[in-house]
Protein backbone atom coordinates (compact mmCIF):
# COMPACT_ATOMS: atom_id res chain seq x y z
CA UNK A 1 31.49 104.34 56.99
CA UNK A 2 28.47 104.56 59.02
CA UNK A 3 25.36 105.71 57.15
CA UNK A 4 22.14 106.69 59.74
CA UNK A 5 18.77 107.55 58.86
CA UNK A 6 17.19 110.20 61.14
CA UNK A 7 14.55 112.97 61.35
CA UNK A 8 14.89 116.24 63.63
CA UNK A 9 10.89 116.37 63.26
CA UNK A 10 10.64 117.20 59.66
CA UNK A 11 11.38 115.07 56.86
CA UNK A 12 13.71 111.90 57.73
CA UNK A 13 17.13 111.97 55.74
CA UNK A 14 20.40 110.31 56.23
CA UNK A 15 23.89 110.97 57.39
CA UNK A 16 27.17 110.11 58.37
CA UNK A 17 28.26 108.87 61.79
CA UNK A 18 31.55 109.43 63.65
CA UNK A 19 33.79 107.01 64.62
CA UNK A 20 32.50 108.37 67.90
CA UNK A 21 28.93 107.75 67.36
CA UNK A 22 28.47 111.44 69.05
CA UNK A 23 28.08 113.57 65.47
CA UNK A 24 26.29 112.99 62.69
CA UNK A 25 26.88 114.76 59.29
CA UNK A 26 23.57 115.33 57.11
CA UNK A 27 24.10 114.07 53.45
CA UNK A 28 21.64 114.38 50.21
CA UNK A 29 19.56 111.83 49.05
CA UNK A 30 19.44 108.22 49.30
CA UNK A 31 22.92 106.52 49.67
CA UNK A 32 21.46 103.47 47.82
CA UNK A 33 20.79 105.53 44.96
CA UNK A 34 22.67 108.34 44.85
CA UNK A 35 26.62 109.98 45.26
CA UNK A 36 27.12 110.98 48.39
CA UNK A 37 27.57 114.46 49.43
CA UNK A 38 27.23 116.34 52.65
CA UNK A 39 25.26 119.57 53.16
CA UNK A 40 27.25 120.63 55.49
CA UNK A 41 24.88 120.21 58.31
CA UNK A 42 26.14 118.85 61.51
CA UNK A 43 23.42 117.49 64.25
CA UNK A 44 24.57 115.58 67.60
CA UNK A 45 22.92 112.15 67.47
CA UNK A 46 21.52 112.84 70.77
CA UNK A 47 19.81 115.52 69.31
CA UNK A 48 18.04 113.74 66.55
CA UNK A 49 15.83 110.29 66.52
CA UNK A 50 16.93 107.51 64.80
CA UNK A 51 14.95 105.96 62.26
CA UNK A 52 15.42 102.04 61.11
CA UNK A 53 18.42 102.75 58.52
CA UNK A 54 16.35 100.89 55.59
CA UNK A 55 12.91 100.44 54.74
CA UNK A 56 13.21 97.45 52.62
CA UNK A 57 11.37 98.78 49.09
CA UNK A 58 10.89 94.28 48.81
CA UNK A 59 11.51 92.20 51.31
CA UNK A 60 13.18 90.75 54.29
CA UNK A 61 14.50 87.30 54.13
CA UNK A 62 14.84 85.93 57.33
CA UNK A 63 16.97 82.80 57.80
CA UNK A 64 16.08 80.25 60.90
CA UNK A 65 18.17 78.26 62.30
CA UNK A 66 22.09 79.15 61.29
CA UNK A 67 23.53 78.71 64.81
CA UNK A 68 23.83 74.99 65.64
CA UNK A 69 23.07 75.76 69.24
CA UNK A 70 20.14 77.53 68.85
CA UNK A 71 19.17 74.92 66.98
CA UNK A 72 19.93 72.55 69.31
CA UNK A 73 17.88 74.60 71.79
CA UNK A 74 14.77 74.55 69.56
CA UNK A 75 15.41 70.64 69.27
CA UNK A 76 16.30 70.09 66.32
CA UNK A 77 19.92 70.52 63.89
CA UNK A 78 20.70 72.92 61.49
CA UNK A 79 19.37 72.73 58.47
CA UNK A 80 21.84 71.21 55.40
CA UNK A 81 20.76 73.93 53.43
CA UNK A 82 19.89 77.85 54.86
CA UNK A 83 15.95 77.80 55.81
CA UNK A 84 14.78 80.85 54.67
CA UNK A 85 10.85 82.85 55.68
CA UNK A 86 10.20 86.15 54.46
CA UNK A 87 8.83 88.88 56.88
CA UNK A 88 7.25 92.09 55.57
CA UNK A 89 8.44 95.51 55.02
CA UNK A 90 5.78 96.52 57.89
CA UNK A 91 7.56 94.81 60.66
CA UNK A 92 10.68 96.99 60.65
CA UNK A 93 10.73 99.95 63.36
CA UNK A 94 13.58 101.38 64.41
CA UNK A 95 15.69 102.47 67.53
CA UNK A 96 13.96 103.14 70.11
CA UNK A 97 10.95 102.28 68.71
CA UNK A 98 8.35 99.79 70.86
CA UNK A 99 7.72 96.26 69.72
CA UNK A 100 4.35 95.98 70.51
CA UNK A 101 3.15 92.48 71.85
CA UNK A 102 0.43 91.15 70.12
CA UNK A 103 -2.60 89.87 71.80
CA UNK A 104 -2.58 86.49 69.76
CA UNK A 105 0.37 85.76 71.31
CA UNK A 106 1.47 84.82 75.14
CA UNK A 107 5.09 84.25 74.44
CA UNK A 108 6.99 86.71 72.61
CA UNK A 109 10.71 86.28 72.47
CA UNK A 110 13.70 88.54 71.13
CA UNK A 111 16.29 86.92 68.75
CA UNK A 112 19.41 89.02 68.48
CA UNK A 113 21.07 88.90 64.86
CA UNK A 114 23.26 90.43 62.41
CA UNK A 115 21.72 91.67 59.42
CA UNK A 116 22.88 92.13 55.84
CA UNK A 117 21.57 95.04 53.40
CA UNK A 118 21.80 94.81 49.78
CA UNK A 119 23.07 97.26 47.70
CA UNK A 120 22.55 96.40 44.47
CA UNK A 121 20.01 94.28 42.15
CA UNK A 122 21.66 90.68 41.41
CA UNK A 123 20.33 87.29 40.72
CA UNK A 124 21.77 84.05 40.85
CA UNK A 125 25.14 85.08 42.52
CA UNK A 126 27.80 82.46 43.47
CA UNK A 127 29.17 82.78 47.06
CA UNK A 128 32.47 83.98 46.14
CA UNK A 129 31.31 86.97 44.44
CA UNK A 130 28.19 87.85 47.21
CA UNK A 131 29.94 90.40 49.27
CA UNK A 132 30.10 92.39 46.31
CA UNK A 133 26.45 93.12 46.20
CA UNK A 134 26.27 93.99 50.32
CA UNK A 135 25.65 97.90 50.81
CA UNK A 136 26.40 97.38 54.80
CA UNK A 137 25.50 95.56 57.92
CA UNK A 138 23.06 96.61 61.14
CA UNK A 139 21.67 95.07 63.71
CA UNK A 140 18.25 93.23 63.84
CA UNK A 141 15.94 91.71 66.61
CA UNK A 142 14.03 89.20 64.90
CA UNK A 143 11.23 89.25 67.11
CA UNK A 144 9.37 85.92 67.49
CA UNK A 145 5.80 85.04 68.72
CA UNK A 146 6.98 81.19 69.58
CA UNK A 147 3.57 79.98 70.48
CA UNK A 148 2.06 81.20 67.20
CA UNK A 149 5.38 79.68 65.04
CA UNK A 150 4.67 76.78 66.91
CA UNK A 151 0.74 75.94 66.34
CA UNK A 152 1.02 77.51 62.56
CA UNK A 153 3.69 75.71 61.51
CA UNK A 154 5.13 78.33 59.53
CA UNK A 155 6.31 81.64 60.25
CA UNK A 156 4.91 84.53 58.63
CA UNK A 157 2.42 85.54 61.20
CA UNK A 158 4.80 84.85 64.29
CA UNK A 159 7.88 86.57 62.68
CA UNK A 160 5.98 89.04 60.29
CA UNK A 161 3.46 91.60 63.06
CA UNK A 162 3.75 94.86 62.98
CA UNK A 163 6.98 95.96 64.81
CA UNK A 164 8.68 92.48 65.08
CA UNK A 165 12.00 93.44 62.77
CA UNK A 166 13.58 96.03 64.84
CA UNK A 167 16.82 97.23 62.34
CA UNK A 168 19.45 99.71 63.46
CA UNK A 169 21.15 101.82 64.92
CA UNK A 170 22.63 102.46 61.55
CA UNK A 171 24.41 100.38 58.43
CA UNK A 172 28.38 100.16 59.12
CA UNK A 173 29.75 99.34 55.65
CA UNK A 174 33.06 98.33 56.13
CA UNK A 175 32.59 95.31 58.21
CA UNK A 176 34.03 91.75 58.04
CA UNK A 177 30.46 90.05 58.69
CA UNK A 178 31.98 86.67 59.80
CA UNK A 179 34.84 88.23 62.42
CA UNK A 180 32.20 89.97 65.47
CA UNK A 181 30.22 89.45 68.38
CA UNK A 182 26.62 89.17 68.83
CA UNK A 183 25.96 90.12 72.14
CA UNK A 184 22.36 90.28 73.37
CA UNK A 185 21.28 92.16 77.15
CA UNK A 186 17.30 91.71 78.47
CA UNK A 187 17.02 94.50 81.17
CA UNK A 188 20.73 94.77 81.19
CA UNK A 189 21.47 91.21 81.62
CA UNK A 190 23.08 89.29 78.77
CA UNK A 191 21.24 86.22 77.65
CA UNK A 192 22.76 85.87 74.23
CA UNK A 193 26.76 86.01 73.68
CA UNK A 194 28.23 84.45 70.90
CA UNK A 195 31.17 85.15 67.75
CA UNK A 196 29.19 85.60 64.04
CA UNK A 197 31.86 82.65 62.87
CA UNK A 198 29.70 80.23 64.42
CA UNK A 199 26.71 80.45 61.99
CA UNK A 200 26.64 77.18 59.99
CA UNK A 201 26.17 79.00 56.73
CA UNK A 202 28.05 82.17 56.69
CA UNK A 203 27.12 85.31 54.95
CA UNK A 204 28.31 85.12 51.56
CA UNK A 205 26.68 81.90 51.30
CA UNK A 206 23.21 83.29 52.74
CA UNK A 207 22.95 86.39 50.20
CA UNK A 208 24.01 83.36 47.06
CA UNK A 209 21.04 80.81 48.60
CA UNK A 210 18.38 83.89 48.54
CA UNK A 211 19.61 85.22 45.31
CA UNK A 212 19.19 81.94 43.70
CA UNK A 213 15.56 81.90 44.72
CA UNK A 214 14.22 85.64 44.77
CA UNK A 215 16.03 88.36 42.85
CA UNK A 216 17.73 90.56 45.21
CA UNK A 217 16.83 94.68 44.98
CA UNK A 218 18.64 97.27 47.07
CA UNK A 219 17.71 97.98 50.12
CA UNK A 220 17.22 94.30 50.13
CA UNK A 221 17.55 93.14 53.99
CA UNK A 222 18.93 89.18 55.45
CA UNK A 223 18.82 88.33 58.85
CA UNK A 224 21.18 85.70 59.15
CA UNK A 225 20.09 84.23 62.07
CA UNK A 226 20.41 83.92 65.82
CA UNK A 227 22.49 82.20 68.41
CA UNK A 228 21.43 80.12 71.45
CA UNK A 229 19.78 81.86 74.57
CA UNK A 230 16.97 83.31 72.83
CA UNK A 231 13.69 83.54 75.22
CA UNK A 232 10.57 85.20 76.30
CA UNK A 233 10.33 88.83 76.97
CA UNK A 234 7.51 90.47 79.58
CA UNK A 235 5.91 94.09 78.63
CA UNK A 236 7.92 97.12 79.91
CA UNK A 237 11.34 95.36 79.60
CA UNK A 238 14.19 96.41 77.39
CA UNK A 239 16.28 94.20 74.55
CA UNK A 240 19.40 95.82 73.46
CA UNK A 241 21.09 93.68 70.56
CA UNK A 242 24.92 94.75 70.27
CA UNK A 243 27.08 93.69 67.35
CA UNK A 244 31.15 94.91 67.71
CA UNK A 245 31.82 97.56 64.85
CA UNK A 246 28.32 98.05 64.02
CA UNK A 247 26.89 99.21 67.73
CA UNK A 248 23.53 98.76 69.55
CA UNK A 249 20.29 98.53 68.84
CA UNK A 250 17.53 99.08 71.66
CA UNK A 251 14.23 98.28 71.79
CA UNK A 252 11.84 98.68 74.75
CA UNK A 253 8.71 95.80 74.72
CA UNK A 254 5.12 97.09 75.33
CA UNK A 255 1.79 94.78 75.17
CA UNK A 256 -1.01 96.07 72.65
């Protein structure tokens, strides 16, 4: 099932996508929350904007470093244990939406990943039983100011501007998170292109390392980290982030 958050210029609310990804079926509510239940209502997606799919109500936990060749292409290994940053609520935009370059930063770079949304409140969960707390998956761009993570040696200001945690194009929540492809394009072009089986701590494991230090709330979103090929992105170019049975997510870059 795939759940979108949209507006037609009033109030945003959330609906069901096709298997298409044409039509998309207004329903009541919040599906974190609430039954669902359609209205009825039937809008082509063209027709509406997208909206991010979740506004985290707590946090996003980003997680650095879970592809051993990106990694490798930041010199270093992967970490024994998931490295986890947190990035505020206020960095997530949506479809469509501009990431706005900072002027602090010179060298701002996309990082294509597959992202996790919790669906219910759970502490202290053992891997085994971790997929039972996921709501669905999207697609993130975990933007990155490198020169800023790399003179303030840590990463809330260079992951956590305004704009830098593009989510969408909606949550798909029958997915098998470690069986896709990550698949990122700059201008068309693919610079990132790799299978989700090669993260060195799969997802189960992820949502059981960040329960055991934060208590997880719905709506709850975990980046679980990006492949090798990331790099630098110039103002007025376009990073689409495409993850098979999810879709894409597009974002076009603009400097401040």
């Amino acid at each position: 099932m795939r759940i979108a958050r949209f507006t037609t210029g009033e109030d945003p609310t959330y609906g069901l996508v096709d298997g298409s990804g044409e039509k998309i079926a207004e329903i009541t509510g919040d599906p974190l929350y609430q039954r669902i239940e359609l209205t009825g209502t039937v809008h082509e997606v063209e027709d509406v904007r997208l909206l991010a799919p979740v506004i985290p109500r707590s946090k996003v936990i980003g997680i650095g470093r879970n592809y051993a060749d990106h990694a490798a292409e930041m010199g270093g290994e992967a970490p024994e244990e998931p490295l986890m940053f947190l990035v505020p609520n206020t960095a997530v935009i949506g479809p469509g939406d501009p990431v706005v370059m900072p002027p602090q930063s010179a060298e701002v770079h996309y990082e294509g990943e597959l992202a996790v949304v919790i669906g219910r409140m759970c502490k202290d969960v053992e891997p085994e039983d971790a997929l039972g707390v996921v709501f669905g998956y999207t697609v993130a761009n975990d933007v990155t100011a490198r020169d800023l993570q790399r003179s303030d040696g840590q990463w809330a200001r260079a992951k956590g501007f305004d704009t830098f945690c593009p989510l969408g194009p909606w949550i798909e929540t029958d997915l098998d998170p470690g069986a896709q492809h990550l698949t990122t394009r700059l201008d068309g072009e693919v610079v990132q292109d790799a299978p989700t089986s090669d993260m060195v701590h799969g997802t189960a494991e992820l949502i059981s390392h960040a329960s055991k230090a934060f208590t997880l709330l719905p709506g709850d979103v975990i980046l679980t980290g990006t492949p090798a090929g990331v790099g630098a992105v110039r103002p007025g170019q376009r990073v689409e982030v495409e993850v098979d049975g999810i879709g894409t997510l597009s974002n076009p870059f603009v400097r401040h």
